[in-house]
PDB file of N, CA and C in Angstrom:
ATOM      1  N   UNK A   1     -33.331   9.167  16.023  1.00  0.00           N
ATOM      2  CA  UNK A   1     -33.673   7.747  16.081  1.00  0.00           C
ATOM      3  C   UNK A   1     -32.573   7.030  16.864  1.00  0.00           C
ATOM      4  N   UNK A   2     -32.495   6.211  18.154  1.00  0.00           N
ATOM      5  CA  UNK A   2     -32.166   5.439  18.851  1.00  0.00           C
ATOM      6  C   UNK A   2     -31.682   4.315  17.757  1.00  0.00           C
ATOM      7  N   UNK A   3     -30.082   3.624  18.622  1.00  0.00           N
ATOM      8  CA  UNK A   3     -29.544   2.910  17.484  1.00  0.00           C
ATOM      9  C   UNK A   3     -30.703   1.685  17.536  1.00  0.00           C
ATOM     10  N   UNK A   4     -31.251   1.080  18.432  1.00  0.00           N
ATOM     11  CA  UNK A   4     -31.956  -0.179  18.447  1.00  0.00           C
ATOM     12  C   UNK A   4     -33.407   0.372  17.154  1.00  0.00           C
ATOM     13  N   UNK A   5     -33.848   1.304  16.997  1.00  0.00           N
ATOM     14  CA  UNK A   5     -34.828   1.847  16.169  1.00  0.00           C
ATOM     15  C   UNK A   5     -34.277   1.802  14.574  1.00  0.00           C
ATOM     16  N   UNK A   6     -32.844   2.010  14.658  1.00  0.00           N
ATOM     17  CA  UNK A   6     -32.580   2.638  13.487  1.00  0.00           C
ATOM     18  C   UNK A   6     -31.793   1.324  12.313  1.00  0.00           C
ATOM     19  N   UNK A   7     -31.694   0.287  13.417  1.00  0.00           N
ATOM     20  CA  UNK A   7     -30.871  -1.133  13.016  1.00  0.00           C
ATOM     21  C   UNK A   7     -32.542  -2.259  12.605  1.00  0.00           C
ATOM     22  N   UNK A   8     -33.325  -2.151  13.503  1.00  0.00           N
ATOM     23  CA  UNK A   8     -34.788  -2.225  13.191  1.00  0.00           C
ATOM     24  C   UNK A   8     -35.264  -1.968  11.639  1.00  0.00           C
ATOM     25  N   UNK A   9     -35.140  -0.328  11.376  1.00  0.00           N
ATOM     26  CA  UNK A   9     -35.698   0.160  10.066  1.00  0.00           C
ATOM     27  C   UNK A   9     -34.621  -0.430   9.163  1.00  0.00           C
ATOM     28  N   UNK A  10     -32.948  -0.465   8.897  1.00  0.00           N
ATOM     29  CA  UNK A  10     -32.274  -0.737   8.252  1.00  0.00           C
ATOM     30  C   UNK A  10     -33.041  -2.623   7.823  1.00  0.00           C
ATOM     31  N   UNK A  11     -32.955  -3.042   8.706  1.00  0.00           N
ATOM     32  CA  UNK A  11     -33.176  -5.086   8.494  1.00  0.00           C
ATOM     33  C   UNK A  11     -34.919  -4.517   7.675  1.00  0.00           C
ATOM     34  N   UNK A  12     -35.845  -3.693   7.815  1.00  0.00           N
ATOM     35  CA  UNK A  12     -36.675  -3.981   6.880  1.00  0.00           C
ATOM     36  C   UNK A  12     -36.297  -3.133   5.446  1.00  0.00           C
ATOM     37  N   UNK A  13     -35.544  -2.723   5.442  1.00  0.00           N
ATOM     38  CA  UNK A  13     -35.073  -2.014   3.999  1.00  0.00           C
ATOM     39  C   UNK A  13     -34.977  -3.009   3.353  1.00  0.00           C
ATOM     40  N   UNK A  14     -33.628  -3.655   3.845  1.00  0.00           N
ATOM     41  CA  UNK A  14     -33.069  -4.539   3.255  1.00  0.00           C
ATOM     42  C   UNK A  14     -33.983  -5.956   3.079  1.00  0.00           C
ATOM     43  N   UNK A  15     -34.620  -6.177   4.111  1.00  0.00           N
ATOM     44  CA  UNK A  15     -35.835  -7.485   3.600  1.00  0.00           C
ATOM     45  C   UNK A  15     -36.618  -7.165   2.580  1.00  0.00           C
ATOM     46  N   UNK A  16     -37.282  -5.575   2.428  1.00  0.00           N
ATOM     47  CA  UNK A  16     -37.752  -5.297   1.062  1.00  0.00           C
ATOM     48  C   UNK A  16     -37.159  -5.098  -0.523  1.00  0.00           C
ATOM     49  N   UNK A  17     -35.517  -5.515  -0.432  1.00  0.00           N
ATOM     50  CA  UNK A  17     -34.890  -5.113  -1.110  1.00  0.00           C
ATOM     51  C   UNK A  17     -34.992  -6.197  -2.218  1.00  0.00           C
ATOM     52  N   UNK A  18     -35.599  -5.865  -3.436  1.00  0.00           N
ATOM     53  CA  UNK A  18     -35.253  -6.927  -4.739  1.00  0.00           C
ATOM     54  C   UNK A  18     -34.520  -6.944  -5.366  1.00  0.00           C
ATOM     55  N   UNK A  19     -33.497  -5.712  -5.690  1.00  0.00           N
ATOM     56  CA  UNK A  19     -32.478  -5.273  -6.840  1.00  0.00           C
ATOM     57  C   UNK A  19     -31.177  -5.960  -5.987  1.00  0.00           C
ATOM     58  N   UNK A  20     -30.804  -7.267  -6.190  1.00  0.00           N
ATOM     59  CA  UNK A  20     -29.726  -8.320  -6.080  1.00  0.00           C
ATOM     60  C   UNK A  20     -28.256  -7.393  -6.044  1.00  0.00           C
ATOM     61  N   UNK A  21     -28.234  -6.710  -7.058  1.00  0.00           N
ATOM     62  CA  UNK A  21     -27.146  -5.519  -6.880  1.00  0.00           C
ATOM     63  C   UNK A  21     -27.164  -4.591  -6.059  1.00  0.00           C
ATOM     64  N   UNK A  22     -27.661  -4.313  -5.804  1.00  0.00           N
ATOM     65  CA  UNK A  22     -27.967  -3.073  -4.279  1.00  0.00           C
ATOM     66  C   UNK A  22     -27.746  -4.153  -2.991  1.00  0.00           C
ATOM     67  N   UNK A  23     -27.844  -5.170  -3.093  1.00  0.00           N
ATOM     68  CA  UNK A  23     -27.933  -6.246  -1.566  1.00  0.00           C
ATOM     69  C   UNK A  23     -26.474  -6.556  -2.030  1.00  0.00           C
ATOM     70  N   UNK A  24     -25.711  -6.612  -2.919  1.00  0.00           N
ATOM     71  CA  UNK A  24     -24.356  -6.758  -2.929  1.00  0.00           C
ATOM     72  C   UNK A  24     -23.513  -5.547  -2.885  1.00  0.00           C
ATOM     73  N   UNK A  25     -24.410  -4.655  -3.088  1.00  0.00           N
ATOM     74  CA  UNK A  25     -23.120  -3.533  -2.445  1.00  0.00           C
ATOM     75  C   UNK A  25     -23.660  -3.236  -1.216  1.00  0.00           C
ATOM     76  N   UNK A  26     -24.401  -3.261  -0.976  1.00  0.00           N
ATOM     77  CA  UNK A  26     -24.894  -3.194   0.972  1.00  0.00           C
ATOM     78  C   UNK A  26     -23.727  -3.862   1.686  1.00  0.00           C
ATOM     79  N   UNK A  27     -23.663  -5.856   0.682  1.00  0.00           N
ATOM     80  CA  UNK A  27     -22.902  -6.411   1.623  1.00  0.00           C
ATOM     81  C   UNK A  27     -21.420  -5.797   1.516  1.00  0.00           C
ATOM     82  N   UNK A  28     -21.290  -5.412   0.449  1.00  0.00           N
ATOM     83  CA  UNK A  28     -19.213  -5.019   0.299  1.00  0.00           C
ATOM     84  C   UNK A  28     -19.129  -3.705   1.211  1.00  0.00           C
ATOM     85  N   UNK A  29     -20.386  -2.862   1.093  1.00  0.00           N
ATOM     86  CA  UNK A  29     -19.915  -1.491   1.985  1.00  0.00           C
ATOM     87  C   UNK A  29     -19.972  -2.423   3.769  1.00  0.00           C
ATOM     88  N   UNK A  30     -20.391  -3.362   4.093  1.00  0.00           N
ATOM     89  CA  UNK A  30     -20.578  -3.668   5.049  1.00  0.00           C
ATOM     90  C   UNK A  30     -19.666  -4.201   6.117  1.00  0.00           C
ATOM     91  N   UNK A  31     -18.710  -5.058   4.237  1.00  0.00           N
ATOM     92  CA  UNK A  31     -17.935  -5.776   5.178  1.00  0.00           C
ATOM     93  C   UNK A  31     -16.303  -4.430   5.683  1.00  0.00           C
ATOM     94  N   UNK A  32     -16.816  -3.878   4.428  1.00  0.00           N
ATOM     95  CA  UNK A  32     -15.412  -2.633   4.043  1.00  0.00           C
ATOM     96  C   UNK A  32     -15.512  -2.081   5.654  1.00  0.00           C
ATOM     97  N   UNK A  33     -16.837  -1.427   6.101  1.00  0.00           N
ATOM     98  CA  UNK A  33     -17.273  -0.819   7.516  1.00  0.00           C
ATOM     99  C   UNK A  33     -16.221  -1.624   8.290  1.00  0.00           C
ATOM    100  N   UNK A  34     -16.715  -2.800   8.513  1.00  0.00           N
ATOM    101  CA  UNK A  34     -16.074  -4.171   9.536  1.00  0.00           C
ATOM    102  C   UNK A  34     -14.415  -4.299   9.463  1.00  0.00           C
ATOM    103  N   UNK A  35     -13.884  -4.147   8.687  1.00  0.00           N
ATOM    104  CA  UNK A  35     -12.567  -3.628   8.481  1.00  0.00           C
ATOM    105  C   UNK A  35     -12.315  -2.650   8.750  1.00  0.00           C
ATOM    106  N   UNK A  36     -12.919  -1.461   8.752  1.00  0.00           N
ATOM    107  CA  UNK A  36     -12.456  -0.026   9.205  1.00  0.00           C
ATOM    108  C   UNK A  36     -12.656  -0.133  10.412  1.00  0.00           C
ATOM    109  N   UNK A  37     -13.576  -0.870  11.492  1.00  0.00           N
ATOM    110  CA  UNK A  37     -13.707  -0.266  12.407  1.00  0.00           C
ATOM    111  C   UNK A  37     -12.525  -1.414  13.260  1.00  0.00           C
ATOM    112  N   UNK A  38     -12.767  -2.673  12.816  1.00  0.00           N
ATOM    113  CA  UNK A  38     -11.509  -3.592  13.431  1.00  0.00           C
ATOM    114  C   UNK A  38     -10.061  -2.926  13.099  1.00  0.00           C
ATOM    115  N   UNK A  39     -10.259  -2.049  12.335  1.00  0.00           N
ATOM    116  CA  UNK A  39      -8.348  -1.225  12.338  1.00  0.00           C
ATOM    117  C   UNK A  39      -8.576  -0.639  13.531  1.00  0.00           C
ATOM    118  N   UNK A  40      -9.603   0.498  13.380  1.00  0.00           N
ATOM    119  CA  UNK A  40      -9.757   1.427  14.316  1.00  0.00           C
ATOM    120  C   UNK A  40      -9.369   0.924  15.649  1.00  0.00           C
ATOM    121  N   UNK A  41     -10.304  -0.360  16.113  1.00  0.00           N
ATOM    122  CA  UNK A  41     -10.037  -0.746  17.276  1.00  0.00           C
ATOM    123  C   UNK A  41      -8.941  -1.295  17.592  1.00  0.00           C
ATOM    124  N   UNK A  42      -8.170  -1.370  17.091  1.00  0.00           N
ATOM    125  CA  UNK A  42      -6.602  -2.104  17.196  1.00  0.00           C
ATOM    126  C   UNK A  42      -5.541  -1.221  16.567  1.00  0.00           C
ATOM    127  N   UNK A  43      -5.764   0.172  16.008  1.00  0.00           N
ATOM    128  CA  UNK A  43      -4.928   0.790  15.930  1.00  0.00           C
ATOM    129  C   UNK A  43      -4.099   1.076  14.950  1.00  0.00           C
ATOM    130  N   UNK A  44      -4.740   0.465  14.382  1.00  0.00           N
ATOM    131  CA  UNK A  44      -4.176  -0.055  13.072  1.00  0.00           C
ATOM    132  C   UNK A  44      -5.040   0.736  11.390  1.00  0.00           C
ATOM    133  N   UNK A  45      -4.343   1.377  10.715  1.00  0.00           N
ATOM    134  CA  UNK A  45      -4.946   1.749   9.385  1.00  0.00           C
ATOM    135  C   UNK A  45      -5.453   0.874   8.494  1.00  0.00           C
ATOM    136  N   UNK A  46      -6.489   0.924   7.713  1.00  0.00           N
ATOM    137  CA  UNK A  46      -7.034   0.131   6.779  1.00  0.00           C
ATOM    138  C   UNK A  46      -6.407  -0.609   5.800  1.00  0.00           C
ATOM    139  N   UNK A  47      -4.930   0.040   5.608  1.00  0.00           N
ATOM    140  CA  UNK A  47      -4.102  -0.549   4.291  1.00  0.00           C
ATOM    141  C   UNK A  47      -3.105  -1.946   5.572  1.00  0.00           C
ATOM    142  N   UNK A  48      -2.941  -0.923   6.759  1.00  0.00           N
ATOM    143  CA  UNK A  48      -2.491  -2.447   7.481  1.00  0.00           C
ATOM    144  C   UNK A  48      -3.227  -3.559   8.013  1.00  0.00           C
ATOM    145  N   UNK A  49      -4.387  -3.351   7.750  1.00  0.00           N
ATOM    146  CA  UNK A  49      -5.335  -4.860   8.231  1.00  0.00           C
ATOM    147  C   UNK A  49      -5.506  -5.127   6.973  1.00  0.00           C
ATOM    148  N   UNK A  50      -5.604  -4.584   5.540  1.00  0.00           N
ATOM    149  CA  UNK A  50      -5.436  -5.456   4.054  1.00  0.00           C
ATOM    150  C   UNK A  50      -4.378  -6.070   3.952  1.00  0.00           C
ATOM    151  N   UNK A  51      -3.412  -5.484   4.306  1.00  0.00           N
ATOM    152  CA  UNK A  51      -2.094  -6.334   4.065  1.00  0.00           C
ATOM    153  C   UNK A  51      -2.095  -7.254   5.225  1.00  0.00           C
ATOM    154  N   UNK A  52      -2.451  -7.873   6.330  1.00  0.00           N
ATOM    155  CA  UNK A  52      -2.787  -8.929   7.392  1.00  0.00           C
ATOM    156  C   UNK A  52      -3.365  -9.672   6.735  1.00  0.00           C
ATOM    157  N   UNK A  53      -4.628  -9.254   6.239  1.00  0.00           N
ATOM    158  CA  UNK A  53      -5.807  -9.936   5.157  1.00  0.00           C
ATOM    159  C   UNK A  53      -4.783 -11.047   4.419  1.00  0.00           C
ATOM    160  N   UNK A  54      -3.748 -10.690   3.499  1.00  0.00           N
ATOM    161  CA  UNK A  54      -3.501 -10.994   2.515  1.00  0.00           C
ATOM    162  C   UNK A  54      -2.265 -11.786   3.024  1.00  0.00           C
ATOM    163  N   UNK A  55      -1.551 -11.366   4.080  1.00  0.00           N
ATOM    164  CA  UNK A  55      -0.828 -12.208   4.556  1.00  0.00           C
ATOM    165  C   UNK A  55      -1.230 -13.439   4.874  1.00  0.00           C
ATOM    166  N   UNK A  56      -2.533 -13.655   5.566  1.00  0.00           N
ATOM    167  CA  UNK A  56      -2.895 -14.860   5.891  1.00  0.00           C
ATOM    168  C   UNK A  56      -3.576 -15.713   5.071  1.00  0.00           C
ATOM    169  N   UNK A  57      -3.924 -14.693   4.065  1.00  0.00           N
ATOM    170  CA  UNK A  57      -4.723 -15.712   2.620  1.00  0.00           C
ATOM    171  C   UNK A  57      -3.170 -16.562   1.956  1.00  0.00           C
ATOM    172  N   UNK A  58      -2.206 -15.355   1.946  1.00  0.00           N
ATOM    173  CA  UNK A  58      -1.087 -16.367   1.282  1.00  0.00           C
ATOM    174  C   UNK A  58      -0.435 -17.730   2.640  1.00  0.00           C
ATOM    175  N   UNK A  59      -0.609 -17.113   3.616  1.00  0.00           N
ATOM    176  CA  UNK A  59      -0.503 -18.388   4.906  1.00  0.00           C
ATOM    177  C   UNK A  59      -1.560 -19.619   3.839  1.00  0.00           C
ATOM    178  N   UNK A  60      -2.749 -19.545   4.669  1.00  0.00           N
ATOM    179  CA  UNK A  60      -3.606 -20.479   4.037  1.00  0.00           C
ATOM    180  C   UNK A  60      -3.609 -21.013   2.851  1.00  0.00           C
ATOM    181  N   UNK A  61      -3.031 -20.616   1.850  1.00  0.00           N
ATOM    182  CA  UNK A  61      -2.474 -21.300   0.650  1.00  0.00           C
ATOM    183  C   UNK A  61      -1.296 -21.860   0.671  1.00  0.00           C
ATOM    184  N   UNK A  62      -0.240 -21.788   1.705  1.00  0.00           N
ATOM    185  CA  UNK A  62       0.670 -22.851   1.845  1.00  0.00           C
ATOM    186  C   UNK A  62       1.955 -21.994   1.646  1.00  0.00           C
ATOM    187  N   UNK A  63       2.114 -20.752   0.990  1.00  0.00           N
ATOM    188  CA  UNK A  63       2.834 -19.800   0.584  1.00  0.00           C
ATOM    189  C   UNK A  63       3.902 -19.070   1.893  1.00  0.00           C
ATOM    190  N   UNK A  64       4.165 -19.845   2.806  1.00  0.00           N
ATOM    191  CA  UNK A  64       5.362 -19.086   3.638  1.00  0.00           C
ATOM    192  C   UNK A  64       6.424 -20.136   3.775  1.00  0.00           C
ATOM    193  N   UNK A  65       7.191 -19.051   4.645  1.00  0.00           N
ATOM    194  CA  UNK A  65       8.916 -19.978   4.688  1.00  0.00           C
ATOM    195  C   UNK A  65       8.959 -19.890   6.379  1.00  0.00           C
ATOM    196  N   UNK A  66       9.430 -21.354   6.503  1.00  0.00           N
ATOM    197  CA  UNK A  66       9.770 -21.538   8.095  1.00  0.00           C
ATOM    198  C   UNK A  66      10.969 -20.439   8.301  1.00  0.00           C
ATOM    199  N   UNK A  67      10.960 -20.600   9.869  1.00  0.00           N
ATOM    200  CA  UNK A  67      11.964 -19.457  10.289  1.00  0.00           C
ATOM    201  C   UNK A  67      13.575 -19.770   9.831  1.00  0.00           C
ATOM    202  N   UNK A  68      13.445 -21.300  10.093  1.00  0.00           N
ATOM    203  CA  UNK A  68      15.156 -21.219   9.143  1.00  0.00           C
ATOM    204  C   UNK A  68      15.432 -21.195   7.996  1.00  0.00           C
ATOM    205  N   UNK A  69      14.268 -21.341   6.698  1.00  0.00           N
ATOM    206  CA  UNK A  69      14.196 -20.792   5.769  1.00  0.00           C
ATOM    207  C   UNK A  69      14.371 -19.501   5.432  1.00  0.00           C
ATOM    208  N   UNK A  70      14.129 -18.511   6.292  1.00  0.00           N
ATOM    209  CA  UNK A  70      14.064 -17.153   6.150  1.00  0.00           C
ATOM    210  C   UNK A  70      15.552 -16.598   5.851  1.00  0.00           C
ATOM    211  N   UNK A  71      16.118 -17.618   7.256  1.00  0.00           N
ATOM    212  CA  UNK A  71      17.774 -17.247   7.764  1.00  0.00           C
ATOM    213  C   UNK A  71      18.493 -17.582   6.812  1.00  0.00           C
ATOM    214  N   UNK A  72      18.471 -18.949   6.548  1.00  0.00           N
ATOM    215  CA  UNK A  72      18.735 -19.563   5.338  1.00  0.00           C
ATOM    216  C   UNK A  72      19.491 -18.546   4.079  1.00  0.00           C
ATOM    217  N   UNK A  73      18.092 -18.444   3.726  1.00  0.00           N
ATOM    218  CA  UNK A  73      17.871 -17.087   2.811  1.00  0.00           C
ATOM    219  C   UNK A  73      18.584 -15.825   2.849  1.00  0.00           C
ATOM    220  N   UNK A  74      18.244 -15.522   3.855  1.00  0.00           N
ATOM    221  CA  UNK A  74      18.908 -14.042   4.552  1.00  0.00           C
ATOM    222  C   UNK A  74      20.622 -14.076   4.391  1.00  0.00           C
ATOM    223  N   UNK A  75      20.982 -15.573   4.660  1.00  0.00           N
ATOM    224  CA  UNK A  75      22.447 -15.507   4.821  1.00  0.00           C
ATOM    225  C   UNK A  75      23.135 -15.265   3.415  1.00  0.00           C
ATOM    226  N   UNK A  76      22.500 -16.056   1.975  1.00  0.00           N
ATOM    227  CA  UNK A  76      22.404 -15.719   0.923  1.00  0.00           C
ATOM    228  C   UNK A  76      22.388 -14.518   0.438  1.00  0.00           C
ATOM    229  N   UNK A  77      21.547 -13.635   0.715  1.00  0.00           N
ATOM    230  CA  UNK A  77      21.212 -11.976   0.122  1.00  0.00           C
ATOM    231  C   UNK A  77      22.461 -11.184   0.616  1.00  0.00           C
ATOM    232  N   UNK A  78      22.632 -11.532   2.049  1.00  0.00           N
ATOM    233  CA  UNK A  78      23.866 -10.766   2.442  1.00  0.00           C
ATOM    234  C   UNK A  78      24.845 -11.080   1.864  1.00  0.00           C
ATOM    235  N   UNK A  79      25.335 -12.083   1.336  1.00  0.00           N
ATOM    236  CA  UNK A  79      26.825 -12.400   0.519  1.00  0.00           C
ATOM    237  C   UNK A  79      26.870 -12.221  -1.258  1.00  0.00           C
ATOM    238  N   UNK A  80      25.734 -11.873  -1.367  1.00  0.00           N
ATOM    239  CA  UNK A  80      25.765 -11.412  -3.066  1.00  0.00           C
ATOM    240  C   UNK A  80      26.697 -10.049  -3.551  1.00  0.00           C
TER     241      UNK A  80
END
């Protein structure tokens, strides 16, 4: 089966699909796919595009330190 045939039969599976739980793990294996293959293409392993993931969720929550904060900091750890 040709991929345009086989993406075809998949969209009527899933339009016939009633069991709400089966259409939610369709979507988690789907998005999990979409992550594996965006590592793949960038070279990158699956545990290092989760940890990107999570870096930028803690970005978007407000959770980082400017760069002279870092130094700041840094100059601290070294003199303990």
């Amino acid at each position: 089966m040709d991929k345009q045939s086989l993406k075809k039969k998949l969209h009527e599976q899933i339009d016939a699909m009633d069991d709400e739980y089966a259409l939610h793990l369709l979507h988690e294996a789907a998005i999990e796919y979409g992550k594996e293959a965006t590592a793949q293409d960038e070279g990158l392993s699956l545990d290092q595009v989760q940890r990107l993931h999570e870096s930028i969720e803690q970005f978007n929550q407000g959770k980082w330190k400017s760069h002279d904060e870092v130094m700041q900091l840094s100059r601290t750890w070294l003199h303990k």
